[in-house]
Protein backbone atom coordinates (compact mmCIF):
# COMPACT_ATOMS: atom_id res chain seq x y z
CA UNK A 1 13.37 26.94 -19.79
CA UNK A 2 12.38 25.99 -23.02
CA UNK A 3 8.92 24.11 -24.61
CA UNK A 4 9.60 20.55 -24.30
CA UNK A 5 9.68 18.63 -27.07
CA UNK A 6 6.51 16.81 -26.82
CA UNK A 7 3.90 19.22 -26.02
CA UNK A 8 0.67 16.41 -26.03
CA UNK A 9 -1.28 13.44 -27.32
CA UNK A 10 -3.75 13.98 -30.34
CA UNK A 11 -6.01 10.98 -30.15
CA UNK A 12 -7.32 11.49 -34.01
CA UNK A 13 -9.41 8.42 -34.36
CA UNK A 14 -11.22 5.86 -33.30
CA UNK A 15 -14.44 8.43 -32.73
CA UNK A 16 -14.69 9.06 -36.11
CA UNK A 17 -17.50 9.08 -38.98
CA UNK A 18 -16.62 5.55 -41.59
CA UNK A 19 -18.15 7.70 -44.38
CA UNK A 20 -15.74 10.25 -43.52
CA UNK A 21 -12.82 7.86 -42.75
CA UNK A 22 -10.02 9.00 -45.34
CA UNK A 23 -6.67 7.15 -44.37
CA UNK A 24 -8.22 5.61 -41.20
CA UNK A 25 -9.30 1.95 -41.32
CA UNK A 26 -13.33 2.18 -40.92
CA UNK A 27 -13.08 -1.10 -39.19
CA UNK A 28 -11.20 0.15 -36.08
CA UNK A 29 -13.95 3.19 -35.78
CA UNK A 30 -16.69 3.33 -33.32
CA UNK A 31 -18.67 6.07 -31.37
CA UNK A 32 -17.32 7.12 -27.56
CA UNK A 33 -18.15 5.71 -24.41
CA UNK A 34 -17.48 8.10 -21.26
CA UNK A 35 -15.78 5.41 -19.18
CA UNK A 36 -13.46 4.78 -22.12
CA UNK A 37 -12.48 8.47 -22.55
CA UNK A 38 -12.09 8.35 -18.50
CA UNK A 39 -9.64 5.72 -18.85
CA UNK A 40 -7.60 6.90 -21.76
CA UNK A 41 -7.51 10.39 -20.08
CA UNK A 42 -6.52 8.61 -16.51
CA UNK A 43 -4.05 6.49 -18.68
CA UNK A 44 -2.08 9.00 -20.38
CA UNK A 45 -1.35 11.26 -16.62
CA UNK A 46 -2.62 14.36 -18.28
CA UNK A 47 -0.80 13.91 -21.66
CA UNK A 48 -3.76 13.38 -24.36
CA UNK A 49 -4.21 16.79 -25.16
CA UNK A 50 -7.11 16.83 -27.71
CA UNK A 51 -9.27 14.64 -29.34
CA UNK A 52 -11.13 14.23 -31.98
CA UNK A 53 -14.74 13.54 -32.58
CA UNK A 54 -16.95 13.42 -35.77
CA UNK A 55 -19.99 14.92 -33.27
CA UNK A 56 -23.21 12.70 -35.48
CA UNK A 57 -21.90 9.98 -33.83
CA UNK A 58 -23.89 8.38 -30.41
CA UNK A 59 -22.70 9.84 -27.37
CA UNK A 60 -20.47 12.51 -29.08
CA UNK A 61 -22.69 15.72 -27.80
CA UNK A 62 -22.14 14.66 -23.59
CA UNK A 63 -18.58 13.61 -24.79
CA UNK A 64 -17.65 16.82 -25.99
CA UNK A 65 -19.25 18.61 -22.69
CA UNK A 66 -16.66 16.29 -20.53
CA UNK A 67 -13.50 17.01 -22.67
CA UNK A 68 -14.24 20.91 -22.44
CA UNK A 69 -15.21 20.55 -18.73
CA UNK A 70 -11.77 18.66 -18.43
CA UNK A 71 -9.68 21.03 -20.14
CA UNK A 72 -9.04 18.71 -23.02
CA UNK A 73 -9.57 20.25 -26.85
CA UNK A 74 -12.63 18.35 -28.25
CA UNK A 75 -11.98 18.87 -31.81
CA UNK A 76 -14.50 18.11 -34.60
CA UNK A 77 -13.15 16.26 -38.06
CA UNK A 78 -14.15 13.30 -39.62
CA UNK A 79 -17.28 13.87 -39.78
CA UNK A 80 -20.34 13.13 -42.07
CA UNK A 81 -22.32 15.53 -40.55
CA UNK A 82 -24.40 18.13 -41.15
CA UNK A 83 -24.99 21.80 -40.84
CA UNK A 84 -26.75 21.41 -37.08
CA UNK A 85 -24.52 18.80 -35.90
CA UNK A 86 -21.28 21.58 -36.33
CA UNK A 87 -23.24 23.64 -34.88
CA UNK A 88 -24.45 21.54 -31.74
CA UNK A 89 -20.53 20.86 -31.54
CA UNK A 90 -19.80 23.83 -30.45
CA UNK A 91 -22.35 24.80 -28.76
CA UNK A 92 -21.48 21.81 -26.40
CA UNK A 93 -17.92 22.92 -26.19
CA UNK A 94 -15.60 22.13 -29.00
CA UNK A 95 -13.10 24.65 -29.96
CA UNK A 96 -11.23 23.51 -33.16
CA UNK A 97 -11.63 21.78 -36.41
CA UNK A 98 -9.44 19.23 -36.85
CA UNK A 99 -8.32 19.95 -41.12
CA UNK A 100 -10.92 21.68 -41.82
CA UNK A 101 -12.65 20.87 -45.73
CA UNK A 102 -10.58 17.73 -45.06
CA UNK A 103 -12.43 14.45 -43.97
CA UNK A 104 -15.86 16.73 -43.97
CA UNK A 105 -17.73 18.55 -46.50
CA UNK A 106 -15.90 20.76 -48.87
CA UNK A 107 -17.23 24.75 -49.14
CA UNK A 108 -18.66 23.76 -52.76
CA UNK A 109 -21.19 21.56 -51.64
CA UNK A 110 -23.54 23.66 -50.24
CA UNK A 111 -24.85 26.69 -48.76
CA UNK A 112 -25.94 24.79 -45.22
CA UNK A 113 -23.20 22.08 -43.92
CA UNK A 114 -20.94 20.95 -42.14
CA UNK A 115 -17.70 22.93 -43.29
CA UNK A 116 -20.32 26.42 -43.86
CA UNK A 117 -21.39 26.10 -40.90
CA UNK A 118 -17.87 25.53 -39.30
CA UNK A 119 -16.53 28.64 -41.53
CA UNK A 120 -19.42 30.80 -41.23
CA UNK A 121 -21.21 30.42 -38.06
CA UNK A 122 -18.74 29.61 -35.55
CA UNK A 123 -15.85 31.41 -33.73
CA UNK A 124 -13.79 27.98 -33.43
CA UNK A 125 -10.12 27.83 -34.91
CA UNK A 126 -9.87 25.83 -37.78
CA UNK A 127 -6.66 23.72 -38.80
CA UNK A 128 -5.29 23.36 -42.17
CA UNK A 129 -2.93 21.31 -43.63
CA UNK A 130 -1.02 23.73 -45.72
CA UNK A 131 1.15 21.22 -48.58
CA UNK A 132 -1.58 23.32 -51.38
CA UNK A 133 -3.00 19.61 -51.85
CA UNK A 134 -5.51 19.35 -49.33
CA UNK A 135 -7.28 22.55 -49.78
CA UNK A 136 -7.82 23.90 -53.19
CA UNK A 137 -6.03 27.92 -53.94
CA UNK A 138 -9.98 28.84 -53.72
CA UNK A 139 -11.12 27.48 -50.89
CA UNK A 140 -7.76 28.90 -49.05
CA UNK A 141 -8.54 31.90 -50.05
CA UNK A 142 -12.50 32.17 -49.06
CA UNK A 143 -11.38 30.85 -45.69
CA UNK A 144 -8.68 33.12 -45.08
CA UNK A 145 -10.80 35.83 -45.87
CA UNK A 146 -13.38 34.92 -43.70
CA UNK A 147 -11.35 33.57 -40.60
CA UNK A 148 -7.74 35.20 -40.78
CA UNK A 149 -7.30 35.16 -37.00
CA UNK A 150 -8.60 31.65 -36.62
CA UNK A 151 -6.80 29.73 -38.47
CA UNK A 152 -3.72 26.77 -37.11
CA UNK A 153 -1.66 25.30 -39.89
CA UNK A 154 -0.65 21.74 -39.38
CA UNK A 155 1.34 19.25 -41.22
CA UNK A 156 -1.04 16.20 -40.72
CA UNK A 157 2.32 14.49 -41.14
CA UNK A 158 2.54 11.07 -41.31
CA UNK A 159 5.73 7.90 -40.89
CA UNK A 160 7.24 9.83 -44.43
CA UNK A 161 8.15 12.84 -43.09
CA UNK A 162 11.52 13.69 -44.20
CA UNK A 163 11.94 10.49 -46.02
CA UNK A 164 12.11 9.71 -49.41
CA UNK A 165 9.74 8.51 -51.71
CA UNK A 166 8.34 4.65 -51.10
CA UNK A 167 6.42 2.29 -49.65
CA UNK A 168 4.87 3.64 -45.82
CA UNK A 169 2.38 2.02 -43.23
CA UNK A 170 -0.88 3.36 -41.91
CA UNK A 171 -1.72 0.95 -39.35
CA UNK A 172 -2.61 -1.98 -41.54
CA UNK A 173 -3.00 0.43 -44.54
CA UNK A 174 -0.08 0.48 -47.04
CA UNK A 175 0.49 4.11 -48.28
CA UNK A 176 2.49 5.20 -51.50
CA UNK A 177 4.26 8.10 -51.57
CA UNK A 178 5.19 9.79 -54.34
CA UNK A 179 6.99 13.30 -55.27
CA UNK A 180 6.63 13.65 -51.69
CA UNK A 181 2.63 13.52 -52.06
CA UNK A 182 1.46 10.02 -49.57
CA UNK A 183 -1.86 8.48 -50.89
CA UNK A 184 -3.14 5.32 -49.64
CA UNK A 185 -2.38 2.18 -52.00
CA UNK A 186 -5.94 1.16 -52.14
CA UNK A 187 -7.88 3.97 -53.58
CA UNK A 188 -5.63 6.80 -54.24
CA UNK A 189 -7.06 9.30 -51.27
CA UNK A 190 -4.50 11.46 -49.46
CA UNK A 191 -3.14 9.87 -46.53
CA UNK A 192 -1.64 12.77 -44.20
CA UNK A 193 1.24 14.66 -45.54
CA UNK A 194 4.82 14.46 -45.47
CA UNK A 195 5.15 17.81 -44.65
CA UNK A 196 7.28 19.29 -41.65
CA UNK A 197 6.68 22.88 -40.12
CA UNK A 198 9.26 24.42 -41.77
CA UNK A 199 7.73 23.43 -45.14
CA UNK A 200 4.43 24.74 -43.82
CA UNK A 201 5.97 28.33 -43.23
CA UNK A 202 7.63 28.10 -46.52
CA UNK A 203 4.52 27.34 -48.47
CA UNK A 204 2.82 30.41 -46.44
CA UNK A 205 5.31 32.53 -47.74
CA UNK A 206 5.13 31.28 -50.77
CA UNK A 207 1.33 31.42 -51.16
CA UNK A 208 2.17 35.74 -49.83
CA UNK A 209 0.34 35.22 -46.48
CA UNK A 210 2.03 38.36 -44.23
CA UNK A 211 4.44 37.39 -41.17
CA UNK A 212 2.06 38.11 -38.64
CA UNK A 213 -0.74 36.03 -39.93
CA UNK A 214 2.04 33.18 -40.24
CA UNK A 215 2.93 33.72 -36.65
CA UNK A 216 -0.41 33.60 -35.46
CA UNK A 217 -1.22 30.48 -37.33
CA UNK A 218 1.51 28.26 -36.54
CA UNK A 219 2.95 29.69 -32.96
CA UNK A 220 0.58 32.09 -31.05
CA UNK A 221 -3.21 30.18 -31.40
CA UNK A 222 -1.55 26.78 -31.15
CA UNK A 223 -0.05 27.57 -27.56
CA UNK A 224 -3.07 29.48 -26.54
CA UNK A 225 -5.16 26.68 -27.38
CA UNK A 226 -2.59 24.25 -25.37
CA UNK A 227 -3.32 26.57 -22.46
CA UNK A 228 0.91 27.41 -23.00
């Protein structure tokens, strides 16, 4: 029998950092409360498979204990924090980085935070979206060097997948895509991608990453991490 089509619920928001919000509306964002988690978990009969957390935020630490206890990914992203709070993270049980040097600090801006210490210090996986937008040729490279076997390329796709250019919805935030590139109307920050996984293998293979790395990055550690 074949994977279904649906493998899980990504709850990507609203435990997220407002400084870090990117295409998410920083009025909807707010730190976790356990008996909220408990009811979205009880709510969705097992379906919300990960969730993300920006892990500065009150509550976050003990949060992250109960999602890995519970066999749920608690992923870190969004976050404005710093060097010890990646590092607290995962010492309390989160196992991937939700697009990495995206919605966090980027490799450039400093020897001690949040990404380095993600990259550097850490065993996690760490997602990327892979349209060669998100993450500059340099930074690819320095991560792929560093963390070849933990890396999961995503789409971060959003409603313009497959679609042509136009007018799209975030929510309540109006999005503009254009050459197939979707930035939010108000400010010009990316807003998700409208890539598909296809795509993402193409630009791999484009970029001259070798089959097996490709394999590993978008099939192998994305099942292993679904417990699949």
């Amino acid at each position: 029998m074949g994977l279904p089509n649906y493998l899980g619920i990504h709850l990507e928001g609203p435990y997220l950092a407002k400084a870090r919000c990117g295409a998410h509306n920083p009025k909807l964002l707010k730190s976790p409360e356990l008996d909220e988690i408990k009811d979205l978990l009880e709510f969705s009969n097992g379906f919300i498979k990960m969730i993300t957390i920006a892990p500065e935020l009150n509550n976050s630490l003990g949060i992250i204990e109960y999602l890995s206890a519970n066999k749920v990914i608690a992923a870190v992203g969004h976050s404005d924090g710093d060097y010890d709070d990646a590092l607290q993270a995962v010492d309390a049980g989160a196992s991937l980085v939700t697009h990495f040097s995206n919605g966090m600090s980027k490799l450039n801006d400093g020897n001690r935070t949040f990404a380095t210490a993600l990259l550097y210090k850490s065993q996690i996986p760490l997602e990327i979206i892979f349209d060669r937008q998100h993450v500059s040729d340099e930074d690819l490279q320095t991560i792929f060097e560093i963390a070849p076997n933990r890396i999961v390329l995503v789409t971060d796709a959003m409603a313009a997948a497959g679609k042509p250019d136009g007018l799209y919805q975030i929510g309540s935030l109006e999005v503009v895509v254009k050459d197939g590139t979707a930035r939010l109307s108000s400010n010009g920050a990316l807003a998700g991608s409208t890539l598909s996984m296809d795509l993402v293998v193409e630009n791999a293979k484009t970029y001259g990453l070798p089959n097996s790395f490709i394999d590993n990055s978008t099939r192998t550690l994305p099942l292993s991490l679904l417990n699949l």
